[in-house]
Protein backbone atom coordinates (compact mmCIF):
# COMPACT_ATOMS: atom_id res chain seq x y z
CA UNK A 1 241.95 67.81 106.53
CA UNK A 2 238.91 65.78 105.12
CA UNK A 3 235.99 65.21 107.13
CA UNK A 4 233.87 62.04 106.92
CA UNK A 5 230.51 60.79 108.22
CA UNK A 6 230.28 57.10 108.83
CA UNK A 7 227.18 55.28 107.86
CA UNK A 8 226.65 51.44 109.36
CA UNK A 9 223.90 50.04 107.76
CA UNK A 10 222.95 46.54 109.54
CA UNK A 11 220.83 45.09 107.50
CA UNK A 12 219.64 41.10 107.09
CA UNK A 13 221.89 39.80 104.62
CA UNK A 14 225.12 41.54 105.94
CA UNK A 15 226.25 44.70 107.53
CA UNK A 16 227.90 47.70 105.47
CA UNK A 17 229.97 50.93 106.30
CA UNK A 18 229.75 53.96 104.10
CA UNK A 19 231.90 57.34 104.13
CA UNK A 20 229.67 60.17 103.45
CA UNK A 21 232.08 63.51 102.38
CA UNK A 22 231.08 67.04 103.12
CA UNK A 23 228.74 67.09 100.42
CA UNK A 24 226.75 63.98 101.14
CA UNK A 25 227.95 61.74 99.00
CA UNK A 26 229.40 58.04 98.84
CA UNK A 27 233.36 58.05 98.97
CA UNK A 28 233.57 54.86 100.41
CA UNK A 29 231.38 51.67 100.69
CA UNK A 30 232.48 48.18 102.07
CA UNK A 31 230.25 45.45 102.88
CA UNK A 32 230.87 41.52 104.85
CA UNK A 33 227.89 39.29 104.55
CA UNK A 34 227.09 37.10 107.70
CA UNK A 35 225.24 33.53 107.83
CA UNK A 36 221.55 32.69 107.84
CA UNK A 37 220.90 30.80 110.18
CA UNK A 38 217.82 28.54 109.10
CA UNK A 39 216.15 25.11 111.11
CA UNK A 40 214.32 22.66 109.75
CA UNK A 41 211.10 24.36 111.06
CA UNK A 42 212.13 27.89 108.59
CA UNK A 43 213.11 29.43 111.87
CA UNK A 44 215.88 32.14 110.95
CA UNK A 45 218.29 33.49 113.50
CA UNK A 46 221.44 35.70 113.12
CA UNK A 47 224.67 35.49 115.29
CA UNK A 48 224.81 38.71 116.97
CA UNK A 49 228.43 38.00 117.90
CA UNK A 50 229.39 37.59 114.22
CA UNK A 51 227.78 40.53 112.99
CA UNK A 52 229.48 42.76 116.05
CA UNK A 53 232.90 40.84 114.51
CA UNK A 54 232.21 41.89 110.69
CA UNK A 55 231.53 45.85 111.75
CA UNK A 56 234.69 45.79 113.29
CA UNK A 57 236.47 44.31 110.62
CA UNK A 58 234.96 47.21 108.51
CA UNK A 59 235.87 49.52 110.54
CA UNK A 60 239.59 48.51 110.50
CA UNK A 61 239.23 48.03 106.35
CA UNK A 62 238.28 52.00 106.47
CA UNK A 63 241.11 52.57 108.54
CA UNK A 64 243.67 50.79 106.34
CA UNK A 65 241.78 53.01 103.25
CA UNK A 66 243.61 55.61 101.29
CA UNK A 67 240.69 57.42 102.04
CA UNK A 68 240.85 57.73 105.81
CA UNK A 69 243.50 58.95 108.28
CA UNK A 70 242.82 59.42 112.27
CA UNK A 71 240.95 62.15 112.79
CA UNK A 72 239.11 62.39 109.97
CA UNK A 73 236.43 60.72 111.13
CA UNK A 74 233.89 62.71 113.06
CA UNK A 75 230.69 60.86 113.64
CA UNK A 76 228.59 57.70 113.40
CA UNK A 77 225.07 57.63 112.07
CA UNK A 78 223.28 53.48 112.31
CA UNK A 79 220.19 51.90 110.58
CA UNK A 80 219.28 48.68 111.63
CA UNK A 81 217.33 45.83 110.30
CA UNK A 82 214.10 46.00 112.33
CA UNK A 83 212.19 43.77 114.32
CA UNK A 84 215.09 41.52 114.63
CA UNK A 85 215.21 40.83 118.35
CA UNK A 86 218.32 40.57 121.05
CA UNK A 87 218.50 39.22 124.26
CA UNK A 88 221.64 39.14 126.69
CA UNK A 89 223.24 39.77 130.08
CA UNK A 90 223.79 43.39 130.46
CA UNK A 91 226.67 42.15 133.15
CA UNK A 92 228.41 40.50 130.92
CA UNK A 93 227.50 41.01 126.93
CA UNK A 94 226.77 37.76 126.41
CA UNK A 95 223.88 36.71 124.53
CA UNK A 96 221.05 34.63 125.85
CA UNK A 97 220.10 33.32 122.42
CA UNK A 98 220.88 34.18 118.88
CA UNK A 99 219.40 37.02 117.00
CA UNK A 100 215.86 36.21 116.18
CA UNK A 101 215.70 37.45 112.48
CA UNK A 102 212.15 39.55 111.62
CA UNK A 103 211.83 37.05 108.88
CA UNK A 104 210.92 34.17 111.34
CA UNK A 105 207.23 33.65 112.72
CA UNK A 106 208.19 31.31 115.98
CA UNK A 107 206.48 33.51 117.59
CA UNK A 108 203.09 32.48 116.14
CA UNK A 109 201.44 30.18 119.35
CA UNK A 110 202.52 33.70 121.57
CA UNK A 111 200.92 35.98 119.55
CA UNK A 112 197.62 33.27 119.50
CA UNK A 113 197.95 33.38 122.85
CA UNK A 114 197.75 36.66 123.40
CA UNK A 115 194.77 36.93 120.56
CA UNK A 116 192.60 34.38 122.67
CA UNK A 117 193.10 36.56 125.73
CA UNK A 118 191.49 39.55 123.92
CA UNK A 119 194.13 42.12 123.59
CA UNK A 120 194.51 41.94 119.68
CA UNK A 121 192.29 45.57 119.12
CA UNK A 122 194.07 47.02 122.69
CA UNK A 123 197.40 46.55 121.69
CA UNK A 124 196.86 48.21 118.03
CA UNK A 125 195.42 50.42 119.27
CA UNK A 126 198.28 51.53 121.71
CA UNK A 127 201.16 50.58 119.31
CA UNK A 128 199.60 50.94 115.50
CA UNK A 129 201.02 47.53 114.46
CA UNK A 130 198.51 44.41 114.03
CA UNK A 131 199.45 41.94 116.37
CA UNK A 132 201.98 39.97 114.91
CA UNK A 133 205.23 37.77 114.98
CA UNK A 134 206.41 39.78 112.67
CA UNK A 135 207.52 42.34 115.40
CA UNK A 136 209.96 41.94 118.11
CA UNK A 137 207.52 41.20 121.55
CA UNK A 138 206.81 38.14 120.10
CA UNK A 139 210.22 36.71 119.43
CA UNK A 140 211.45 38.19 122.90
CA UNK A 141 209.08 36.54 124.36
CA UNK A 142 210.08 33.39 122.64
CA UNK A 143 213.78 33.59 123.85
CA UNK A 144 212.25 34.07 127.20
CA UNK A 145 210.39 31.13 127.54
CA UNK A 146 212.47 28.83 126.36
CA UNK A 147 215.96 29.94 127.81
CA UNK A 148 215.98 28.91 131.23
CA UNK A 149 218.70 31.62 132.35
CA UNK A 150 216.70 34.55 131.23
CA UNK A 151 214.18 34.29 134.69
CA UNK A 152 217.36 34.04 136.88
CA UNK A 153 218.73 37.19 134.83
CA UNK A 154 215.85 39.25 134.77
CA UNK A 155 215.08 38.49 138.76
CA UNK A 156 218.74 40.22 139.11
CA UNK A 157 218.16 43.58 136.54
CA UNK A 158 220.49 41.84 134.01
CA UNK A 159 218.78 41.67 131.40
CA UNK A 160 218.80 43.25 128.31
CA UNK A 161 216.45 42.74 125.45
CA UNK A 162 215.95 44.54 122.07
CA UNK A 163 216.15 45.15 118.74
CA UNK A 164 219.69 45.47 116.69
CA UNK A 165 220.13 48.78 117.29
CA UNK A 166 220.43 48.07 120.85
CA UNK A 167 222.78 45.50 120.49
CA UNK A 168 224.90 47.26 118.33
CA UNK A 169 224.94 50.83 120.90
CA UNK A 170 225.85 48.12 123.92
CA UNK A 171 229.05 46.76 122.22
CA UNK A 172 230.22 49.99 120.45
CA UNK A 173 230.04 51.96 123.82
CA UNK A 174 232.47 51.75 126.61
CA UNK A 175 230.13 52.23 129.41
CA UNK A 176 227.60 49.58 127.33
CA UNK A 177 225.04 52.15 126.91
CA UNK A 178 221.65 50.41 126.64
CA UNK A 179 219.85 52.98 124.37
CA UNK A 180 217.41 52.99 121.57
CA UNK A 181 215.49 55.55 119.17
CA UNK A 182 212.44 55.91 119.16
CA UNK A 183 211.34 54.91 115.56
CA UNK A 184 212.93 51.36 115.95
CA UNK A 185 210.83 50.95 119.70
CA UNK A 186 207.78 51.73 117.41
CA UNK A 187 208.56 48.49 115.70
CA UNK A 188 208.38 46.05 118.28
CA UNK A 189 204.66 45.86 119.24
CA UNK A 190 205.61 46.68 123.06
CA UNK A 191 205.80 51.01 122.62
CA UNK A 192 202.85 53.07 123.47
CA UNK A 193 202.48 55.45 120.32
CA UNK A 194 200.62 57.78 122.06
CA UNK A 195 202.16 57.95 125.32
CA UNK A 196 205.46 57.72 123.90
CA UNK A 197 206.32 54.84 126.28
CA UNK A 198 207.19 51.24 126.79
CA UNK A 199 203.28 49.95 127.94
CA UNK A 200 203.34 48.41 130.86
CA UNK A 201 200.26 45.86 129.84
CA UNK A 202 201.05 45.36 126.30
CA UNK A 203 204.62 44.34 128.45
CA UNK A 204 203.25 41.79 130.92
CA UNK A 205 200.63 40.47 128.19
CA UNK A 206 203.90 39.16 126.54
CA UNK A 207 205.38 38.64 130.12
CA UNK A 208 208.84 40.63 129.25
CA UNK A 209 210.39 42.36 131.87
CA UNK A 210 209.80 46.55 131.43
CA UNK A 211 213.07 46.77 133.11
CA UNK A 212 214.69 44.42 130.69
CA UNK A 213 213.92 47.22 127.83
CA UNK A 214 216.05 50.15 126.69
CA UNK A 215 216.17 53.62 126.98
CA UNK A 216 214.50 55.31 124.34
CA UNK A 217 215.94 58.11 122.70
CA UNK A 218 215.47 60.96 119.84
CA UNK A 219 216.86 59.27 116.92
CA UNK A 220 219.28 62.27 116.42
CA UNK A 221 220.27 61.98 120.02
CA UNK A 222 223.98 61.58 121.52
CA UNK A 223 223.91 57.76 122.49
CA UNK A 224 227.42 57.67 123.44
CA UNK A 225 231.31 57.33 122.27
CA UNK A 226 232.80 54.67 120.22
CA UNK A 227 236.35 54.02 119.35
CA UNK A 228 235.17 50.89 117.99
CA UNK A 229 237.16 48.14 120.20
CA UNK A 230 240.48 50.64 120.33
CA UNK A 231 240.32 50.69 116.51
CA UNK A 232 240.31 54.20 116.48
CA UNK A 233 242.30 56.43 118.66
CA UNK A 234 240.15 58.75 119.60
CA UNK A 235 236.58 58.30 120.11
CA UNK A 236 233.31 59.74 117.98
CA UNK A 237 230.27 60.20 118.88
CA UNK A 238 226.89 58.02 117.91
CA UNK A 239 224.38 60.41 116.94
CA UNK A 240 221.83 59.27 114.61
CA UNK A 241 220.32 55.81 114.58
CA UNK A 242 216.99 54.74 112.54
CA UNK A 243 215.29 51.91 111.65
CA UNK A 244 216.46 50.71 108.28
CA UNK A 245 212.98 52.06 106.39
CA UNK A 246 212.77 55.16 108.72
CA UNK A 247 216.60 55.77 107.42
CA UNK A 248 215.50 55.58 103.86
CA UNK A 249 212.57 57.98 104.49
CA UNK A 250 214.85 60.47 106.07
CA UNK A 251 217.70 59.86 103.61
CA UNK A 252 215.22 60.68 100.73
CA UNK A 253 214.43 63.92 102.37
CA UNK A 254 210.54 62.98 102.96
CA UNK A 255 210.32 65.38 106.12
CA UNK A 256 206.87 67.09 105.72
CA UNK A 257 202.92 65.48 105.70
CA UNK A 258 202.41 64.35 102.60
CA UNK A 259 205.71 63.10 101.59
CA UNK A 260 206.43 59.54 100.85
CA UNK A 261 208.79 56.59 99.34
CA UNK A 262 208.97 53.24 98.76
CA UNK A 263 212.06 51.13 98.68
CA UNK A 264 212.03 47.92 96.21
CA UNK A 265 213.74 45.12 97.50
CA UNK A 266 212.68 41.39 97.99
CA UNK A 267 209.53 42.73 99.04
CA UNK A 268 209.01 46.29 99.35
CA UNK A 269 207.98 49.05 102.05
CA UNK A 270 206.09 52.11 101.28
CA UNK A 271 205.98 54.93 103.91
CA UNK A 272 204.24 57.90 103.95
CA UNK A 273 205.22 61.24 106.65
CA UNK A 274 202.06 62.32 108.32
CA UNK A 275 203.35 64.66 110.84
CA UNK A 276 202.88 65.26 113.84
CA UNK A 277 199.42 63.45 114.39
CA UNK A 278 198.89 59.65 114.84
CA UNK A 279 196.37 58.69 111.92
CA UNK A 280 195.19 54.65 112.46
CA UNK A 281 194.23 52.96 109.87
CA UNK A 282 191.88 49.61 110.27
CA UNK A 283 192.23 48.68 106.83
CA UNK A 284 195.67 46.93 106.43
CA UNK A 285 198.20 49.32 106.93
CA UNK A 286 200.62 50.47 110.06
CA UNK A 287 201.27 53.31 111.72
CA UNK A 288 204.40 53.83 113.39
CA UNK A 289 206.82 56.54 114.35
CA UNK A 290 208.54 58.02 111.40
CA UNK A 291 211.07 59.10 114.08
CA UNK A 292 211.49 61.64 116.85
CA UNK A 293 213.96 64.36 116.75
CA UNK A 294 215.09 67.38 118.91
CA UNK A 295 211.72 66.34 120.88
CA UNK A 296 209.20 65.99 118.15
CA UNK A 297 207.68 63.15 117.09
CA UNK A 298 206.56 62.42 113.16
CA UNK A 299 204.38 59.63 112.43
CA UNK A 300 204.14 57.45 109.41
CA UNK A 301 201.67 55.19 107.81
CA UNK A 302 203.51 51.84 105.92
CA UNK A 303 202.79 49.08 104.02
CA UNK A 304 204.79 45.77 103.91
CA UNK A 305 204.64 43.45 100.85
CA UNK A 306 206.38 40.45 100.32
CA UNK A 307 207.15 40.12 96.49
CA UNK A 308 208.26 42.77 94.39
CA UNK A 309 211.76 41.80 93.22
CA UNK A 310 211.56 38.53 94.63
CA UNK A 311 209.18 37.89 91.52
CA UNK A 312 211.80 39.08 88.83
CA UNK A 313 214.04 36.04 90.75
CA UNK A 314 210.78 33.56 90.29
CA UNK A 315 210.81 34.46 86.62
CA UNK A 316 214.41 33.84 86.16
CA UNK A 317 215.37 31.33 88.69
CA UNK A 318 212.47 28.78 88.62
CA UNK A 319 210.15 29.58 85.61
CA UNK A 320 213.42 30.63 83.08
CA UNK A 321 212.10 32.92 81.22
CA UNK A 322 214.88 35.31 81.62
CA UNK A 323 218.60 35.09 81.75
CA UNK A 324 218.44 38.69 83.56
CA UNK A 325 216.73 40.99 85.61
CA UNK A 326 217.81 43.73 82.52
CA UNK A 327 215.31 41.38 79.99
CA UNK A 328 212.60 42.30 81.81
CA UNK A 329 211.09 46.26 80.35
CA UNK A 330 212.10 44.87 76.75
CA UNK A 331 209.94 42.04 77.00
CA UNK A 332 207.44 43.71 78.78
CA UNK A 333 207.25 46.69 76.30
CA UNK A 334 206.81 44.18 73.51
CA UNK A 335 203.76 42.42 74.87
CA UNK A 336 200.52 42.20 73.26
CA UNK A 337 198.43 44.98 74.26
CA UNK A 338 195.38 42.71 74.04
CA UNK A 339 195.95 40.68 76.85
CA UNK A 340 194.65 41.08 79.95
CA UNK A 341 196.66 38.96 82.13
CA UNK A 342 197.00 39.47 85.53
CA UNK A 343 199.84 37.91 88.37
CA UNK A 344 198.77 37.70 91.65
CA UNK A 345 202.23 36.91 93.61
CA UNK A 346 200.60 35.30 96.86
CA UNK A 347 203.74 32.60 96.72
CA UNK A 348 203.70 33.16 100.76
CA UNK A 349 200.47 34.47 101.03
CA UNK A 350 199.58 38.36 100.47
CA UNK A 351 201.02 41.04 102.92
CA UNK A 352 199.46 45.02 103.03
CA UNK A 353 196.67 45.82 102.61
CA UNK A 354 194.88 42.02 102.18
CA UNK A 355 196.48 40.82 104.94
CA UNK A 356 195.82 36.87 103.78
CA UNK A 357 199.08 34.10 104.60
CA UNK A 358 196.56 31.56 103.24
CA UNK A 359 196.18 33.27 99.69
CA UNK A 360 197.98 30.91 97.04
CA UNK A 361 199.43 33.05 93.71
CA UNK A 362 197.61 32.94 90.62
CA UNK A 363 197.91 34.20 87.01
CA UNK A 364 194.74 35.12 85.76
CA UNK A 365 192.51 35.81 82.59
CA UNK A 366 195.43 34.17 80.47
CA UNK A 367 194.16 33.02 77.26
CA UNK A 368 195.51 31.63 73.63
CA UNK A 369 197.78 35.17 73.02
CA UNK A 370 199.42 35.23 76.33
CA UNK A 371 203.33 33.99 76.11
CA UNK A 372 206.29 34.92 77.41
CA UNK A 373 206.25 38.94 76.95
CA UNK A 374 202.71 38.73 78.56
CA UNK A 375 203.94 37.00 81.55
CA UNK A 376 206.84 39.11 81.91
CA UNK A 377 204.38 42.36 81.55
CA UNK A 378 202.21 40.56 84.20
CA UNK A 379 205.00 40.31 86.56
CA UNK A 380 206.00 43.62 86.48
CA UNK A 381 202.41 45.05 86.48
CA UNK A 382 201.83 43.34 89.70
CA UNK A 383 204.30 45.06 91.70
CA UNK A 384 203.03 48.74 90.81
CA UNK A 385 199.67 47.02 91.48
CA UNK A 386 200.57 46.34 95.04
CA UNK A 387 202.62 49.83 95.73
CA UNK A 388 199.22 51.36 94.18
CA UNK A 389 196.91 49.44 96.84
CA UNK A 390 199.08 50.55 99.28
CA UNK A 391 199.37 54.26 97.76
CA UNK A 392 195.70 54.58 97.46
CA UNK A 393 194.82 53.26 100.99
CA UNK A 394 197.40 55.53 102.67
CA UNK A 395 196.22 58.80 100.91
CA UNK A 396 192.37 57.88 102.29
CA UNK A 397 193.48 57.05 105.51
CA UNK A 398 195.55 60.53 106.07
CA UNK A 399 193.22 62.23 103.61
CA UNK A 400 196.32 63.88 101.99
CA UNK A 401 196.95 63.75 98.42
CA UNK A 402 200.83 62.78 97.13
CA UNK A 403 202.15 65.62 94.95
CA UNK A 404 205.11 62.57 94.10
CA UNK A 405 206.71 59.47 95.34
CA UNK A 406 210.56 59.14 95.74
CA UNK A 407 211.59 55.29 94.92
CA UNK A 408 215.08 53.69 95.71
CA UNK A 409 215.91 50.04 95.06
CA UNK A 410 217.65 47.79 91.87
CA UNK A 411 213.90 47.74 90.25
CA UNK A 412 214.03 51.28 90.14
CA UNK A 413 216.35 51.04 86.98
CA UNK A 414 213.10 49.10 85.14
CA UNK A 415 211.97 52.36 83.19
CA UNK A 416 208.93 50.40 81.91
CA UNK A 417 208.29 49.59 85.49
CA UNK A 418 208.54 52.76 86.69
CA UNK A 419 206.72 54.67 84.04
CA UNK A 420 203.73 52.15 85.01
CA UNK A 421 204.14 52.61 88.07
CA UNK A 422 203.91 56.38 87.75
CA UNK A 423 200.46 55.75 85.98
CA UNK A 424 199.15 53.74 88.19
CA UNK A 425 199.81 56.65 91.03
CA UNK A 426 198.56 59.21 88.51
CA UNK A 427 201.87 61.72 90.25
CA UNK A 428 205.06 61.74 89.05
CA UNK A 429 208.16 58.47 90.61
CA UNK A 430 211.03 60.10 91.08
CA UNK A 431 213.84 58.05 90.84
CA UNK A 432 217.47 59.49 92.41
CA UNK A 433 221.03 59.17 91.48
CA UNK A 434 222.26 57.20 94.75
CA UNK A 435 221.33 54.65 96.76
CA UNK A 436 222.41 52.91 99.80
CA UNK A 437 218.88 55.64 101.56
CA UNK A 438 219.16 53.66 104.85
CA UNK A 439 222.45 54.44 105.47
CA UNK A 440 222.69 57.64 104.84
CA UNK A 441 219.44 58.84 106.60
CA UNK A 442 221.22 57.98 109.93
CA UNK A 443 224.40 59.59 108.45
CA UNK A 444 222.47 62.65 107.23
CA UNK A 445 220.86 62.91 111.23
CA UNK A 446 224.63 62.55 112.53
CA UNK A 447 225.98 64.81 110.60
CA UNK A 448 222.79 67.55 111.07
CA UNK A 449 222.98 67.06 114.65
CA UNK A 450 227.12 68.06 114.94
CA UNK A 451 226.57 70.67 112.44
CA UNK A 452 228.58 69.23 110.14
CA UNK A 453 225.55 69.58 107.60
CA UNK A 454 222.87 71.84 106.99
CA UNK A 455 219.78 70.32 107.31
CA UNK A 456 217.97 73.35 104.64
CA UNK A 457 220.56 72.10 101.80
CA UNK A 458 222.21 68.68 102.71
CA UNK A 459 218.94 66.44 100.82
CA UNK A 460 219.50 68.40 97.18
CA UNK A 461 222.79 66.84 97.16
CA UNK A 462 220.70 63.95 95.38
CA UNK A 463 219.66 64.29 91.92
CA UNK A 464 216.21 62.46 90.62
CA UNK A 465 214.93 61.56 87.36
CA UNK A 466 211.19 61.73 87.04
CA UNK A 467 208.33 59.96 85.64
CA UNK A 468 205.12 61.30 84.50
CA UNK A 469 201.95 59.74 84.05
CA UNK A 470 201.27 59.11 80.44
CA UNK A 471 198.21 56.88 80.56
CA UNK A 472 194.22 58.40 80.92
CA UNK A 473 193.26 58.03 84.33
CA UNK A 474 190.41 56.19 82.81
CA UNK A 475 192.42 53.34 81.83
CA UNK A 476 194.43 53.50 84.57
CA UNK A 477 190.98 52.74 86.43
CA UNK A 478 190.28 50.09 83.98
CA UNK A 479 193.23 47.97 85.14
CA UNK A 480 193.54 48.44 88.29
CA UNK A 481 190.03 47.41 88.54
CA UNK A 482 190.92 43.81 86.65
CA UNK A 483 194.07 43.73 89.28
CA UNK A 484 191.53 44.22 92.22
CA UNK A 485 189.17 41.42 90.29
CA UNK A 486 191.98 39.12 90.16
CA UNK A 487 193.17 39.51 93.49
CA UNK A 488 189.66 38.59 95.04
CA UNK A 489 190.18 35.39 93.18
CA UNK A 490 193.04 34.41 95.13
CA UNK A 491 191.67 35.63 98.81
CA UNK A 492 190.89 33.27 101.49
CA UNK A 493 189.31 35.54 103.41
């Protein structure tokens, strides 16, 4: 009989379940999208009910599979979109209020609140993250001031609050566990990095409940059974779960100091394994649990920026320059080497390591010779610009010099993007074979923690292509110096 890892990967546009085989690999992906839910105000919200629907549907599509038969099955690993914040009766599984997407800043007056009262420096201190309605405390604290049933629930211990993870471990279980791991409780601005606990101030500064927060958990722990609604007939166990970048870092195999990756998406994070010492950075980056497993805790420095491949889409979809993302290292290699333009993508202000939501995008030092290819070049450019500010700040701040960087993400299939971007970084990109890393970190844990793999051999089952620098390191200086130039242009503050 076959065996099979499951993989749930819950991420923002839509939920997906992968089969990993003996050997690590892919046998089986399937994916349903859910709605997005948007107000006139930008808010963004997620029905948690609908997403809980679609796994199960997936679950039952697996089932029906010429892949799977009962028993064949032996474990779930999940990776979660993070930030995105739950709250709901723990007596009865229903939520208070829909899922508060990390997209979605209505937690902006909160965190200004809390500013004014002078906890800003306290609470990064304690947690590594800049305060910020970016993470969860903020948009919990939302739902609890402005759903009237949440003070009547919390006054009776029913209430639950956290982030999808949570939600997801609650439904799936038949005794509701209410469990999380510990890298995704680093992500919501209310866990104590160094104490490894939910802080009590940082708590009642956002006036949420401690009693209304999970149990936190190794993320290779045993959080419980699942049979997924009856769907199966005989239960497996949950024994991985990750935050969605933590499950990419893992899945890439970045387990020692030093170690690092960066996933291209929309925007794009970069992460970087230091070990088993916090390192705090007060120039623009985070640092946050990398996870915690079998007891010991590995910490991680990251940077968040907001466009990367969401500026290929602003070159085809409102500029239409390009028909296709594919256009793009053509054009780009075919630019005139004499121009010295420069994209700043600040279309919603600039994220890690400037920090500035009032920064407006720019293209500068355009002149008479810069066209199309230019643009194009300029484009690209500026997203190995912004992994190298990142890059650069992280390797100060740990003092620890990257041998390489493992990439994942559709840009990653850009060779002249990734060629400059292995120029920029002076060390070698190295670009793998499969994808879908947030999924099958989680999976990998799972299946490490039942034995099922070996933790010394299971990461080589991924094959990498890699990228040398090719350019002096004096021109690399040279331009980044004119991105740094041109970025000043755009800054606010």
């Amino acid at each position: 009989m076959n065996k099979y890892i499951l993989g749930i990967d819950q991420s923002t546009q839509g939920t997906k379940a992968m089969l990993f085989d003996a050997a690590g690999h892919i046998v089986l992906r399937i994916d349903k999208s859910h709605r997005q839910i948007i107000n006139e105000k930008g808010w963004v919200a997620h029905d948690a009910e609908e997403i809980m629907e679609n796994i199960y549907g997936l679950i039952r599509e697996i089932m029906d599979s010429a892949w799977m038969q009962e028993g064949e099955l032996i474990g779930l690993g999940i990776s979660n979109q993070r930030e995105t914040a739950m709250c709901w009766d723990r007596q009865t599984g229903k939520p208070l209020y829909h899922a508060i997407v990390w997209q979605c800043a209505r937690g902006a007056d909160i965190c200004a609140e809390v500013e004014k009262a002078g906890h800003a420096k306290e609470i990064q201190a304690r947690t590594g993250l800049q305060l910020s309605p970016y993470f969860s405390a903020a948009k919990i604290a939302w739902v609890l001031r402005h759903v009237p049933e949440s003070a009547s629930l919390a006054k009776e211990g029913r209430l639950c609050c956290g982030t999808m993870d949570s939600w997801l471990i609650y439904n799936l279980t038949k005794d509701h566990a209410f469990k999380t791991d510990a890298s995704n409780a680093s992500r919501t601005q209310l866990f104590n990095i160094n104490t490894m606990t939910w802080d009590p101030d940082i708590c009642g500064w956002f006036q949420i409940p401690e009693d209304s927060l999970a149990q936190v958990c190794d993320s290779n722990a045993l959080f419980g059974y699942t049979d997924f609604g009856g769907i199966l007939k005989k239960e497996i166990p949950i024994h991985g779960v990750l935050g969605d970048s933590h499950g990419a870092l893992f899945g890439q195999g970045c387990l020692t100091p030093g170690s690092a990756k960066v996933t291209y998406g929309t925007g794009s994070s970069v992460m970087m394994n230091i070990g088993s010492e916090a390192v705090f950075s007060q120039k623009g980056v985070v640092t946050s649990l990398a996870w915690r497993m079998d007891g010991k805790t590995e910490y991680v420095l990251e940077g968040n920026i907001n466009y990367t491949g969401a500026i290929i889409s602003w070159l085809q979809n409102d500029l239409h320059l390009i028909d296709s993302a594919k256009e793009t290292a053509d054009l780009a290699a075919a630019a005139n080497p004499a121009d010295q333009s420069y994209l700043v993508p600040a279309f919603t202000g600039l994220g890690a390591p400037y920090w500035d939501a009032d920064a407006t995008a720019a293209v500068v030092g355009m002149t008479r010779v810069t066209g199309k290819n230019e643009i194009v070049r300029a484009a690209l450019d500026a997203i190995a610009y912004q992994i190298a500010d990142i890059v650069r700040l992280m390797q100060e701040t740990a003092d620890i010099r990257l041998q390489d960087i493992r990439v994942d993400g559709g840009p990653t299939r850009n060779a002249y993007l990734m060629q400059f971007q292995s120029d920029q970084l002076q060390i070698p990109v190295q670009v793998p074979d499969a994808e879908e890393f947030s999924a099958m970190g989680p999976a990998f844990a799972a299946g490490i923690a039942l034995g099922f793999y070996d933790k010394e051999t299971i990461f080589s089952c991924v094959s990498r292509k890699a990228y040398t620098p090719k350019a002096a390191a004096p021109e690399v200086e040279r331009l980044y110096q004119g991105w740094r130039q041109a970025v000043a242009k755009v800054l606010t503050k």
